[in-house]
PDB file of N, CA and C in Angstrom:
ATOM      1  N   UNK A   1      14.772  -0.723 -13.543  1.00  0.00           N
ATOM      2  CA  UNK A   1      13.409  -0.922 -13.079  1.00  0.00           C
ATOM      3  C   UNK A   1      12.494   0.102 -13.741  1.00  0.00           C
ATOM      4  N   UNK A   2      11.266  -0.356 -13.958  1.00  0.00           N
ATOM      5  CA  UNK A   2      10.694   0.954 -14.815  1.00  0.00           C
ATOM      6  C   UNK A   2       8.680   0.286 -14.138  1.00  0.00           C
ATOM      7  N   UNK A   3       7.681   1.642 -14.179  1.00  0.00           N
ATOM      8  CA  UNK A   3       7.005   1.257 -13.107  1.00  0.00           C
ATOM      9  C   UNK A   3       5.707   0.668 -14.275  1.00  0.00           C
ATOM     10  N   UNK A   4       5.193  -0.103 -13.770  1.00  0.00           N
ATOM     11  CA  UNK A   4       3.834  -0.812 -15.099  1.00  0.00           C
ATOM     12  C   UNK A   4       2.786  -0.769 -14.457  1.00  0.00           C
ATOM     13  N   UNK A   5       1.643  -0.546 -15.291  1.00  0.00           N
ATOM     14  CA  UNK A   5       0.364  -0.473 -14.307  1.00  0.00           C
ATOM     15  C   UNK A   5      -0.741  -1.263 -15.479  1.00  0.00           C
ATOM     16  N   UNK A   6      -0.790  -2.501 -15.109  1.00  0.00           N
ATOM     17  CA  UNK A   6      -1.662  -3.777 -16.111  1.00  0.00           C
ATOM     18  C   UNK A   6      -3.370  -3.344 -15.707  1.00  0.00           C
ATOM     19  N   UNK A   7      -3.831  -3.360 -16.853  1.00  0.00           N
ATOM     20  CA  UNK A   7      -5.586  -2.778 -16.606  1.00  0.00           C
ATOM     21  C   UNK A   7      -6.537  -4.147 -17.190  1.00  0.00           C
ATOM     22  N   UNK A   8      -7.473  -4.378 -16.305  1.00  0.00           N
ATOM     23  CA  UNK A   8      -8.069  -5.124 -16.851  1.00  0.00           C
ATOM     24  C   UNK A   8      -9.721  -4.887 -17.043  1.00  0.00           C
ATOM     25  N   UNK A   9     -10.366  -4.527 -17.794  1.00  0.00           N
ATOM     26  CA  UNK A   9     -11.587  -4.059 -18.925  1.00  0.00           C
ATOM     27  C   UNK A   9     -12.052  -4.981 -19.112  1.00  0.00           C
ATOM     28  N   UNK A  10     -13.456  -4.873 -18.343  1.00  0.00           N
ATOM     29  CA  UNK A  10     -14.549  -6.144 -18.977  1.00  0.00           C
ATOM     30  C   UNK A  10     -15.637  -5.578 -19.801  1.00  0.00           C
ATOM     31  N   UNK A  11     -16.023  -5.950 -20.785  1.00  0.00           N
ATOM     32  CA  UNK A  11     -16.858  -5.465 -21.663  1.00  0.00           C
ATOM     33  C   UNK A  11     -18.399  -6.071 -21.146  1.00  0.00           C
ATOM     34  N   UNK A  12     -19.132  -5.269 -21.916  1.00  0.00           N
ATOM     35  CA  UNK A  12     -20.687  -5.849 -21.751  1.00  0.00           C
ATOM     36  C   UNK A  12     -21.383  -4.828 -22.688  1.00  0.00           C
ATOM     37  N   UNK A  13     -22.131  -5.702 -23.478  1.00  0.00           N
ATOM     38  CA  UNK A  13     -23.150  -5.019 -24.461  1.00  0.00           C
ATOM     39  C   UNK A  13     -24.051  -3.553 -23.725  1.00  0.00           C
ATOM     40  N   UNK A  14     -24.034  -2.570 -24.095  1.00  0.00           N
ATOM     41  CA  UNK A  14     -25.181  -1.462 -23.698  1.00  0.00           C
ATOM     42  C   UNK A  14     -26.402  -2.204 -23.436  1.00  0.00           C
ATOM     43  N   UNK A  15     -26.718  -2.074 -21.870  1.00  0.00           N
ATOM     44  CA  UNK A  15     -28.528  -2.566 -21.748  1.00  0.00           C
ATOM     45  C   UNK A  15     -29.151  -1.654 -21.046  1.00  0.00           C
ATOM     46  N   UNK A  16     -29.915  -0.543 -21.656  1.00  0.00           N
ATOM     47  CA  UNK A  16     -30.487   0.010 -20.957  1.00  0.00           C
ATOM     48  C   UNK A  16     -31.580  -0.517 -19.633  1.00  0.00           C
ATOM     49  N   UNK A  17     -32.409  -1.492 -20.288  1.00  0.00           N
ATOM     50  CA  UNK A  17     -33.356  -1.985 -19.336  1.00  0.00           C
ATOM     51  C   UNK A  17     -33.077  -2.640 -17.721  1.00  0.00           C
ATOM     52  N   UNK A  18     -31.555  -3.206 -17.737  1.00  0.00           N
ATOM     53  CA  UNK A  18     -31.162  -4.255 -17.326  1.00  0.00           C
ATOM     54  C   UNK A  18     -29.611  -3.104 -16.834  1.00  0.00           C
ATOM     55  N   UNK A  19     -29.547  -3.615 -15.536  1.00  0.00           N
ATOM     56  CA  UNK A  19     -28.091  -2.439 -14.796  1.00  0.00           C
ATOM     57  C   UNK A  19     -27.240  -3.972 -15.237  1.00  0.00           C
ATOM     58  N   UNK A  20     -26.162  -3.591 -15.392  1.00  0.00           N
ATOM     59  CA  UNK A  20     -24.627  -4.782 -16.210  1.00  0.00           C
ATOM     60  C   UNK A  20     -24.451  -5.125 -14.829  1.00  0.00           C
ATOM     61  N   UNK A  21     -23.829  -6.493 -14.305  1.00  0.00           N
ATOM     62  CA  UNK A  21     -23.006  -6.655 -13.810  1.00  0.00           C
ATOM     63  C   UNK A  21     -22.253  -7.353 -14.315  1.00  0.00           C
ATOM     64  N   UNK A  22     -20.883  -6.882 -13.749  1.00  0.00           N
ATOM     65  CA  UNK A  22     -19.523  -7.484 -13.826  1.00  0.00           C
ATOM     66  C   UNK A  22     -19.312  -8.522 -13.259  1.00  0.00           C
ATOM     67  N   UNK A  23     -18.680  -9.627 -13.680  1.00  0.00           N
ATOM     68  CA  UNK A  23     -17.748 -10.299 -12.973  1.00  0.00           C
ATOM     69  C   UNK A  23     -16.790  -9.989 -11.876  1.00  0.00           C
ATOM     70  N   UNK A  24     -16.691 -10.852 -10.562  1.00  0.00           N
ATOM     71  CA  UNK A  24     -15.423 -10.816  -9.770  1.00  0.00           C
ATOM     72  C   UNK A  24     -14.624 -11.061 -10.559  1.00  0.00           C
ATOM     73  N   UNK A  25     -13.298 -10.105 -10.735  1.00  0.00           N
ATOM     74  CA  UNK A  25     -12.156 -10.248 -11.970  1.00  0.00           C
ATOM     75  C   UNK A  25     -10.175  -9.860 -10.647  1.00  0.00           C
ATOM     76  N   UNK A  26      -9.553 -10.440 -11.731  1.00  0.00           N
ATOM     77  CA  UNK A  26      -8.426 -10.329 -10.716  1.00  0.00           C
ATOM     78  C   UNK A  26      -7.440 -10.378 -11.398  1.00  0.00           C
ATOM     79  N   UNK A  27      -6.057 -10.175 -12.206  1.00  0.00           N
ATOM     80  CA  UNK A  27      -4.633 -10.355 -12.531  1.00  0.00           C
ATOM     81  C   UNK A  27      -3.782 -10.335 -11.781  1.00  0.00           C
ATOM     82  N   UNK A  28      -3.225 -11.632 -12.178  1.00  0.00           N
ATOM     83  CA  UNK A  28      -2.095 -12.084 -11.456  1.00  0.00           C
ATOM     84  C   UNK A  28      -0.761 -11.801 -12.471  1.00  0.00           C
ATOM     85  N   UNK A  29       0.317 -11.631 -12.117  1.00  0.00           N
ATOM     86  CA  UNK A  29       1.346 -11.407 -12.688  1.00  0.00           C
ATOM     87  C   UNK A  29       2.686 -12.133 -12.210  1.00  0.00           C
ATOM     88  N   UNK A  30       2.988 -12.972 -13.371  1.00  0.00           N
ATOM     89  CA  UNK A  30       4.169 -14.288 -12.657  1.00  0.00           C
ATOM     90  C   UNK A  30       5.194 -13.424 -13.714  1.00  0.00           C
ATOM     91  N   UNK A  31       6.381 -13.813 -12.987  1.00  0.00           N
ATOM     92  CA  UNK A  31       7.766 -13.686 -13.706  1.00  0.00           C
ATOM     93  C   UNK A  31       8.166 -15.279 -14.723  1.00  0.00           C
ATOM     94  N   UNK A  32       8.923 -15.211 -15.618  1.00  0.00           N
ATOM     95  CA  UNK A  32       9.284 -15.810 -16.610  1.00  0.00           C
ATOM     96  C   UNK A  32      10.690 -15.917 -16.817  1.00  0.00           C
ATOM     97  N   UNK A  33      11.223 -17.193 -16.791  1.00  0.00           N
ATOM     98  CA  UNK A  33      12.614 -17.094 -16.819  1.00  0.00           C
ATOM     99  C   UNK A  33      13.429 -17.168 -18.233  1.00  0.00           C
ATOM    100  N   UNK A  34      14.160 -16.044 -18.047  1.00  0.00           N
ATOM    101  CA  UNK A  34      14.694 -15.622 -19.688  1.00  0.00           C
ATOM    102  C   UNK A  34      15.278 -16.338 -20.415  1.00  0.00           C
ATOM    103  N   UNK A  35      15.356 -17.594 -20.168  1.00  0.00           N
ATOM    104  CA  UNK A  35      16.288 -18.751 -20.569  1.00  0.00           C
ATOM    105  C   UNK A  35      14.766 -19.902 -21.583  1.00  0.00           C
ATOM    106  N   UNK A  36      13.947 -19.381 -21.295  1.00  0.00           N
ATOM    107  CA  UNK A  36      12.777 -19.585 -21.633  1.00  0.00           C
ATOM    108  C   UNK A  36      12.185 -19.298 -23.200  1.00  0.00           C
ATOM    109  N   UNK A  37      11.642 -19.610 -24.081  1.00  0.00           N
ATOM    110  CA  UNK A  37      10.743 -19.011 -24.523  1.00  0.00           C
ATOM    111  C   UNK A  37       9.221 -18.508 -23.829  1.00  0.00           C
ATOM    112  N   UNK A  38       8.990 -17.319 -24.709  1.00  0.00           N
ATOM    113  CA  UNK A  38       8.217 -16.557 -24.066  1.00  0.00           C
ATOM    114  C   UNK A  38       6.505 -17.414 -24.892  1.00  0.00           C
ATOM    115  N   UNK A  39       6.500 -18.005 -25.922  1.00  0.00           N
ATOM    116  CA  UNK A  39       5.658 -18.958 -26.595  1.00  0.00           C
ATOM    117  C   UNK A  39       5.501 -19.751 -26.481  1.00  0.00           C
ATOM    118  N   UNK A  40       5.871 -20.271 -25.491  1.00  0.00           N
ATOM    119  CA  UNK A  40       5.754 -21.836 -24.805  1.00  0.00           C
ATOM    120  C   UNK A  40       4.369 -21.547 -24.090  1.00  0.00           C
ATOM    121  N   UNK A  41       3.512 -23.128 -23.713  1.00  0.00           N
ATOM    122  CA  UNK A  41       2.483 -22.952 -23.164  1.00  0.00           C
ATOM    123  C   UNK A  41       2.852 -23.313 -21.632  1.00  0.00           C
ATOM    124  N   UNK A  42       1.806 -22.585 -20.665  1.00  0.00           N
ATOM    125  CA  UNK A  42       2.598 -22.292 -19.504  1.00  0.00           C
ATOM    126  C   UNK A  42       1.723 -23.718 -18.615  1.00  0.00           C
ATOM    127  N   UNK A  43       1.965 -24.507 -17.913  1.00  0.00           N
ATOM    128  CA  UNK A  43       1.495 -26.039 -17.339  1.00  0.00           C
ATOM    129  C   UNK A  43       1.324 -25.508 -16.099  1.00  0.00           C
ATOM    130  N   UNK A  44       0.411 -26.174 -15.522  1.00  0.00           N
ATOM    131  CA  UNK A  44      -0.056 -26.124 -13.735  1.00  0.00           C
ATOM    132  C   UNK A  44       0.900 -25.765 -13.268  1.00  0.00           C
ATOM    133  N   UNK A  45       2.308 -26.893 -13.162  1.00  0.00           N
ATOM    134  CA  UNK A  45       3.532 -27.181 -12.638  1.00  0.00           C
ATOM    135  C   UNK A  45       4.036 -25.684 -12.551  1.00  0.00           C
ATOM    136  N   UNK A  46       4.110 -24.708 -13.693  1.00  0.00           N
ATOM    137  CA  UNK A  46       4.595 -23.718 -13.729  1.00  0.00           C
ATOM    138  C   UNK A  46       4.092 -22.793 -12.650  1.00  0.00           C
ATOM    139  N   UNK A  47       2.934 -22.669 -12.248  1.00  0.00           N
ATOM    140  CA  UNK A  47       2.394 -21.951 -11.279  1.00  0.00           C
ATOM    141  C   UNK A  47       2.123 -22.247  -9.624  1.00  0.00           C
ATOM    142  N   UNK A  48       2.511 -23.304  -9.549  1.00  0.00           N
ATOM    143  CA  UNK A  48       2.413 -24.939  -8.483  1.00  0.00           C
ATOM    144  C   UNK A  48       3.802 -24.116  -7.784  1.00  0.00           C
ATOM    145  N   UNK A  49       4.899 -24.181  -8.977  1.00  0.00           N
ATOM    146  CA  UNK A  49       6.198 -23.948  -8.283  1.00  0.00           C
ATOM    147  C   UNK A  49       6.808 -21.847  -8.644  1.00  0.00           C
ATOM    148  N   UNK A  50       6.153 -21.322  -9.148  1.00  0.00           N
ATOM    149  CA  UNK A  50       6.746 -20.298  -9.121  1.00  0.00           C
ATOM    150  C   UNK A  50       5.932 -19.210  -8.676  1.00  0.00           C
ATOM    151  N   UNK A  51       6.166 -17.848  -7.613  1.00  0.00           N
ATOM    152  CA  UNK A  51       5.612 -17.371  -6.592  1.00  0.00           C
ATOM    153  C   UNK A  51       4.870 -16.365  -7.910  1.00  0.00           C
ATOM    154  N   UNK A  52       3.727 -15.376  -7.094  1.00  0.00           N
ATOM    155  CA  UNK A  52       2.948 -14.814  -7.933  1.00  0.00           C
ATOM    156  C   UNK A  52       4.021 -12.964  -7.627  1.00  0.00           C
ATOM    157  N   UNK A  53       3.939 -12.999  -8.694  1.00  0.00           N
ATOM    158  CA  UNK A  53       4.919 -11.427  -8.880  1.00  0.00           C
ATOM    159  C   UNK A  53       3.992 -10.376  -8.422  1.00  0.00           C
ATOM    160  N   UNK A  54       2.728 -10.276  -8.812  1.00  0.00           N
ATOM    161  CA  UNK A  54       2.192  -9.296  -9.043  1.00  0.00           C
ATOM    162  C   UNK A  54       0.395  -9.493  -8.707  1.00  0.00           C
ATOM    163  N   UNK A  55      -0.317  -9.013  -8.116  1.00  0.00           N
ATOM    164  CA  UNK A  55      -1.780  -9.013  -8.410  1.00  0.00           C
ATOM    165  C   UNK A  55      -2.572  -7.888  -7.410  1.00  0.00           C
ATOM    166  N   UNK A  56      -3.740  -8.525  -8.211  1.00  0.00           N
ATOM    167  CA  UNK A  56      -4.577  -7.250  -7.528  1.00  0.00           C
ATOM    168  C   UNK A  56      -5.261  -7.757  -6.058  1.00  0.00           C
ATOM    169  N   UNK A  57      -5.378  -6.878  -4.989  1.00  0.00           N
ATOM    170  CA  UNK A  57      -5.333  -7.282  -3.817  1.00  0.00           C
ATOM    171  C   UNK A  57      -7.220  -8.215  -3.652  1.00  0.00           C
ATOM    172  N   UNK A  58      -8.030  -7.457  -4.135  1.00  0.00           N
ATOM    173  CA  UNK A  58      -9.012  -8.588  -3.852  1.00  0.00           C
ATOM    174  C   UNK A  58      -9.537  -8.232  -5.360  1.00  0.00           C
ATOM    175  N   UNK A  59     -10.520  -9.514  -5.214  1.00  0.00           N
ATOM    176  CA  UNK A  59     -11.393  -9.369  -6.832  1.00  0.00           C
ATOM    177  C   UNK A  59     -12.752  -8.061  -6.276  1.00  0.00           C
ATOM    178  N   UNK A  60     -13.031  -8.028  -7.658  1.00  0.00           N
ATOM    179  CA  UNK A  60     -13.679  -7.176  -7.433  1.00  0.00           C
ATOM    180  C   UNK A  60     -14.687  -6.916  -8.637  1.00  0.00           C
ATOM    181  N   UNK A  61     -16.175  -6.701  -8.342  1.00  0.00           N
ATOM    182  CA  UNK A  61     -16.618  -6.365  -9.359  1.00  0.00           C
ATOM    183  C   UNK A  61     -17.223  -5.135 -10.209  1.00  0.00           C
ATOM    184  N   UNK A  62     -15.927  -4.594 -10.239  1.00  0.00           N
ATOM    185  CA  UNK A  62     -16.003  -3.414 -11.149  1.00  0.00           C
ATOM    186  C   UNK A  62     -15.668  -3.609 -12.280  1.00  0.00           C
ATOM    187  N   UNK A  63     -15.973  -2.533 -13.324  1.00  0.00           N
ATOM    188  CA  UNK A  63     -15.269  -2.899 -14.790  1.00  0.00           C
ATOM    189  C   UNK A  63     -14.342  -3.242 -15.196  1.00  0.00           C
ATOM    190  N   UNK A  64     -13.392  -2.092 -14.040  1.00  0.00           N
ATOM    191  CA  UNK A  64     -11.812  -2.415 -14.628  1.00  0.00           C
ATOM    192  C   UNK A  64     -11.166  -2.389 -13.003  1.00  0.00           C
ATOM    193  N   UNK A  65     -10.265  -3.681 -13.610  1.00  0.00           N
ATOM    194  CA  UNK A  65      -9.285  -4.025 -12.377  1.00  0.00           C
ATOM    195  C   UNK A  65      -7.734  -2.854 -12.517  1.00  0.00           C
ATOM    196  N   UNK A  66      -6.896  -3.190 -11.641  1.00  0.00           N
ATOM    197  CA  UNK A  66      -5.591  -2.185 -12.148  1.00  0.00           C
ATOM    198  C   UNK A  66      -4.913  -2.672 -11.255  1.00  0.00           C
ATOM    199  N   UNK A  67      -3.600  -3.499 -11.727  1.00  0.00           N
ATOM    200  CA  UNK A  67      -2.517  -3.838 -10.667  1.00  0.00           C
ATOM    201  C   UNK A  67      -1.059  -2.661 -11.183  1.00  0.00           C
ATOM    202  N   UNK A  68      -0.254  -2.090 -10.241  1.00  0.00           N
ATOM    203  CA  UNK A  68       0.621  -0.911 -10.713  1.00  0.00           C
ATOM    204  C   UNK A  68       1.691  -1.650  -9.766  1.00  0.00           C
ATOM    205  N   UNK A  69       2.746  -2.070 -10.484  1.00  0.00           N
ATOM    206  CA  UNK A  69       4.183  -2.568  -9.548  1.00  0.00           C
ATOM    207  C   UNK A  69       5.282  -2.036 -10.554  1.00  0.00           C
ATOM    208  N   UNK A  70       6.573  -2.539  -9.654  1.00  0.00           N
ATOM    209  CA  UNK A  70       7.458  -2.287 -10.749  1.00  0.00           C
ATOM    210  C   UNK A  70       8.496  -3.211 -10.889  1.00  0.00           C
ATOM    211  N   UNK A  71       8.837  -3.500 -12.845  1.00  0.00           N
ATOM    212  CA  UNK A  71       9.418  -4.744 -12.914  1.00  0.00           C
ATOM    213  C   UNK A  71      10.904  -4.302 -13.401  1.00  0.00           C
ATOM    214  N   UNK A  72      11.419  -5.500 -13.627  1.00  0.00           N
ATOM    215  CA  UNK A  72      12.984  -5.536 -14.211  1.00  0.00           C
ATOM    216  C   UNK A  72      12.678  -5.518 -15.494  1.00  0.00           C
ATOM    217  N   UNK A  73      13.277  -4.448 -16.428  1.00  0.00           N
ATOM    218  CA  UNK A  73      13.388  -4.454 -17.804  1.00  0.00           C
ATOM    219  C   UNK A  73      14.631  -6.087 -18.411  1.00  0.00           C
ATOM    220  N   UNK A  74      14.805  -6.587 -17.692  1.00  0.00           N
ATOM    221  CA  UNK A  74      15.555  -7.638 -18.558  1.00  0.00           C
ATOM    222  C   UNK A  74      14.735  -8.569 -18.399  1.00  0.00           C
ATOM    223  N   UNK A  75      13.655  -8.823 -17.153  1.00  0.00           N
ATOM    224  CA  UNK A  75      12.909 -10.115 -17.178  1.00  0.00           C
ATOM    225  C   UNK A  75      11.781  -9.805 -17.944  1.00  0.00           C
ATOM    226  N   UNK A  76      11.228 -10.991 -18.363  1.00  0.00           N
ATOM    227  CA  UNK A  76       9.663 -11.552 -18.978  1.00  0.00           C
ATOM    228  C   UNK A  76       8.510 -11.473 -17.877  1.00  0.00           C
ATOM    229  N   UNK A  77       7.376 -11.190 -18.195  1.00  0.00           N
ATOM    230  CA  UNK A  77       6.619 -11.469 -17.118  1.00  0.00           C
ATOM    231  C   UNK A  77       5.074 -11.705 -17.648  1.00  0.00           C
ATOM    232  N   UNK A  78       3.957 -12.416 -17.002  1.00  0.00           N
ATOM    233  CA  UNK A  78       2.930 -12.873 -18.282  1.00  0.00           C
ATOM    234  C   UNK A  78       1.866 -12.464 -17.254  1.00  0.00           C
ATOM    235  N   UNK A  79       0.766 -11.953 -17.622  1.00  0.00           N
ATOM    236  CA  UNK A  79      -0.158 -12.024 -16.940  1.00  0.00           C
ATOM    237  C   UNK A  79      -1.427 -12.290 -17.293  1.00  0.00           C
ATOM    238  N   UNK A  80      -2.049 -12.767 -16.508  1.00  0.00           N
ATOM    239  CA  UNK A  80      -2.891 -13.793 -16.000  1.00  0.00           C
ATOM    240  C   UNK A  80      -4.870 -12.997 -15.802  1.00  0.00           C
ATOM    241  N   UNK A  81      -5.455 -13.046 -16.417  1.00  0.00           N
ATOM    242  CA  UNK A  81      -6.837 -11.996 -15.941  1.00  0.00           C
ATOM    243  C   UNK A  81      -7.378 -13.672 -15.823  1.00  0.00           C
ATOM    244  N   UNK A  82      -8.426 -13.345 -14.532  1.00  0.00           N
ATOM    245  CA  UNK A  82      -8.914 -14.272 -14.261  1.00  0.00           C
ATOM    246  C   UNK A  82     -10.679 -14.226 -13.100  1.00  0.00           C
ATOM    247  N   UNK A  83     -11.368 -14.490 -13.192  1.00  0.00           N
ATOM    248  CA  UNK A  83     -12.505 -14.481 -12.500  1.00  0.00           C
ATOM    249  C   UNK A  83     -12.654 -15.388 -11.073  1.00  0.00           C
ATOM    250  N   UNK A  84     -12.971 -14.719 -10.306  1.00  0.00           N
ATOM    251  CA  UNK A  84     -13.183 -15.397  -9.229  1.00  0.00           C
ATOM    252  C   UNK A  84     -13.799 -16.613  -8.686  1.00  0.00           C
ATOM    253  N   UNK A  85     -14.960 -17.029  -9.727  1.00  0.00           N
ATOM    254  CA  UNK A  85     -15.638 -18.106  -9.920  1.00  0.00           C
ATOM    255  C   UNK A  85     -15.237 -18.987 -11.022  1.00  0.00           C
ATOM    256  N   UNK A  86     -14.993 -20.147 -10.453  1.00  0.00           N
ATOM    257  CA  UNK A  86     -14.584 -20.948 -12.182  1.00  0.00           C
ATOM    258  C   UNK A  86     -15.283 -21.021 -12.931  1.00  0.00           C
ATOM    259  N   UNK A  87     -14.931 -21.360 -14.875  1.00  0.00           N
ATOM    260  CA  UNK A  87     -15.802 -21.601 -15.596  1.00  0.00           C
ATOM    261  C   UNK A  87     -16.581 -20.470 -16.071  1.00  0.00           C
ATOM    262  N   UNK A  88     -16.120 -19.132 -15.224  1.00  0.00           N
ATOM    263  CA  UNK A  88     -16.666 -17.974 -15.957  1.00  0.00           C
ATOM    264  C   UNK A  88     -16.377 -17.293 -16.904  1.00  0.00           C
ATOM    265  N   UNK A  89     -16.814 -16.849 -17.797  1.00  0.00           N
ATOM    266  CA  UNK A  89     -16.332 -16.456 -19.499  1.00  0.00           C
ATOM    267  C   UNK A  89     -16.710 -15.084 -19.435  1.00  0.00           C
ATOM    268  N   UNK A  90     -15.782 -14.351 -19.733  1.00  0.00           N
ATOM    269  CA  UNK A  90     -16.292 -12.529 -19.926  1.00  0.00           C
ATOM    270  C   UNK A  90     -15.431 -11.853 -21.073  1.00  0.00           C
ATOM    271  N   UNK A  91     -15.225 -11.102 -21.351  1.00  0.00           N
ATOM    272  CA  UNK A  91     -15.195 -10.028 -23.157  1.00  0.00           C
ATOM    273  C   UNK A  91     -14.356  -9.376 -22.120  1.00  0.00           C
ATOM    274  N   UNK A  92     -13.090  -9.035 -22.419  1.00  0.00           N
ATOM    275  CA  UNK A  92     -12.286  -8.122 -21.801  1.00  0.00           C
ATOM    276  C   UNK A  92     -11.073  -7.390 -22.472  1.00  0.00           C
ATOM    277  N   UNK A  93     -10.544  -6.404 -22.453  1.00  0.00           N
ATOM    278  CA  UNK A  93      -9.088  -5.995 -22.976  1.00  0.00           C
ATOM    279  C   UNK A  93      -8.320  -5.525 -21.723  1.00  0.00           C
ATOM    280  N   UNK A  94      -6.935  -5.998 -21.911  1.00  0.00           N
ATOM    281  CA  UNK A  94      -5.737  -5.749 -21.165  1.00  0.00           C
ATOM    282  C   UNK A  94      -4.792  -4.861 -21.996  1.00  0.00           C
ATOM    283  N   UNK A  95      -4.717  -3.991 -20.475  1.00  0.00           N
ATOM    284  CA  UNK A  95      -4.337  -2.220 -20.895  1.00  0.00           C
ATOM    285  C   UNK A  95      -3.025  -2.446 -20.492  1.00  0.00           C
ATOM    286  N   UNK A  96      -1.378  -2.187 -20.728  1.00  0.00           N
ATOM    287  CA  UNK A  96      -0.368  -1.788 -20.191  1.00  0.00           C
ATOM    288  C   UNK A  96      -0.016  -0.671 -20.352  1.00  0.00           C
ATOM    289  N   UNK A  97       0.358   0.319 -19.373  1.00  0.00           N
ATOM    290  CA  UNK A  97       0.945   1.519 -19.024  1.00  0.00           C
ATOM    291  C   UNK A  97       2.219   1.092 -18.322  1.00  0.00           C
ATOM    292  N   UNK A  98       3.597   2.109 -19.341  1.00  0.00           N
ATOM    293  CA  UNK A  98       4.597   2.136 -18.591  1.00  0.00           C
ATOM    294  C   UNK A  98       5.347   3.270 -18.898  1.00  0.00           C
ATOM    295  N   UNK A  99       6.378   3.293 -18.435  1.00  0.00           N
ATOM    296  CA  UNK A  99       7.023   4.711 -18.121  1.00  0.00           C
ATOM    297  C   UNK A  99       8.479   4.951 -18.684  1.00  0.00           C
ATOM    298  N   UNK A 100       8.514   3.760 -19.236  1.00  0.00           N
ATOM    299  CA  UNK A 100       9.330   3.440 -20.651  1.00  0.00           C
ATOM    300  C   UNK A 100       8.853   2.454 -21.203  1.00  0.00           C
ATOM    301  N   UNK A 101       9.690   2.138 -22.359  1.00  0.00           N
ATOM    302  CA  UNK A 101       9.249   1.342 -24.026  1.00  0.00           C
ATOM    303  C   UNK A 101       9.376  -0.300 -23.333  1.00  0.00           C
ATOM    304  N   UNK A 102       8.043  -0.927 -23.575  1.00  0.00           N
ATOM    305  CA  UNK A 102       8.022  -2.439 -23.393  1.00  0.00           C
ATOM    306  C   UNK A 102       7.688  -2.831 -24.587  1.00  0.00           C
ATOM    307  N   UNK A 103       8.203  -4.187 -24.448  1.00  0.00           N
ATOM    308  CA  UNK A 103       7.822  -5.141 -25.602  1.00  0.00           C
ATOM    309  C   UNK A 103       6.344  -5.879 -25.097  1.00  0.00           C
ATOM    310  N   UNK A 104       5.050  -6.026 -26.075  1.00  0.00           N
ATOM    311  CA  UNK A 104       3.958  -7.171 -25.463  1.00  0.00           C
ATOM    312  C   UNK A 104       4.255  -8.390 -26.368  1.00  0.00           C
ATOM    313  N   UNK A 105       3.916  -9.666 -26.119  1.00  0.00           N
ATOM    314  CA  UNK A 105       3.403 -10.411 -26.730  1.00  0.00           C
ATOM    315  C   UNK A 105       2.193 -11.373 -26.137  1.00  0.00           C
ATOM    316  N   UNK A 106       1.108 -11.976 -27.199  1.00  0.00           N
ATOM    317  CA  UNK A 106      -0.006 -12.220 -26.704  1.00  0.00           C
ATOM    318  C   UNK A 106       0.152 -14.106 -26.938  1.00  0.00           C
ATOM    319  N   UNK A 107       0.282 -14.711 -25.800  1.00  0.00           N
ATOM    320  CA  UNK A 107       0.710 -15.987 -25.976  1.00  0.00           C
ATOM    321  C   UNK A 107      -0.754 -16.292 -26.185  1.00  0.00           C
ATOM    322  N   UNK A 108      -1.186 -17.575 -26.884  1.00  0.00           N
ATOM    323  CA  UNK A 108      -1.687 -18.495 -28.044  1.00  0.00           C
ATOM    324  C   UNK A 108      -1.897 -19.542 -26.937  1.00  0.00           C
TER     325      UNK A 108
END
């Protein structure tokens, strides 16, 4: 087990005139079964039937979200940044911190 702490960073252009707001923002974090490719595209069905591993307790609109759990180094796990309102579009980077060596990949 090793402990991860997923960050989620919403960007917004410098406006002085104008105070930024953020989006309600949230990550969810599902497990992935290793029998799997990890490049496969993931279908409703997939989330319909498999429980949520990981997320942040409410949305919120601050810059940066931060969910901190801890996973199994043999499983896969994908996560999910997402806005509280549908149809909302925002500029963001996803931060991982861990406390040993992970592999990322950025599914397509």
């Amino acid at each position: 087990m090793k402990t991860v702490s997923v960050s989620l960073l919403q960007f917004h252009p410098p406006s002085p005139a104008h105070k930024v707001k953020f989006f309600h923002c949230g990550l969810y974090v599902y497990e992935l079964k290793r029998d799997k490719t990890t490049q496969r595209k993931l279908t409703l069905k997939h989330f319909q039937f498999h429980p949520i591993f990981a997320r942040n307790k409410l949305f919120s609109n601050f810059q940066e979200v931060v969910v901190r759990t801890n996973v199994n180094s043999s499983h896969s796990y994908v996560i999910i940044p997402c806005t509280f309102q549908p149809d909302k579009e925002a500029q963001f980077v996803i931060r991982v911190f861990a406390d040993s060596h992970c592999e990322l990949t950025e599914l397509k």
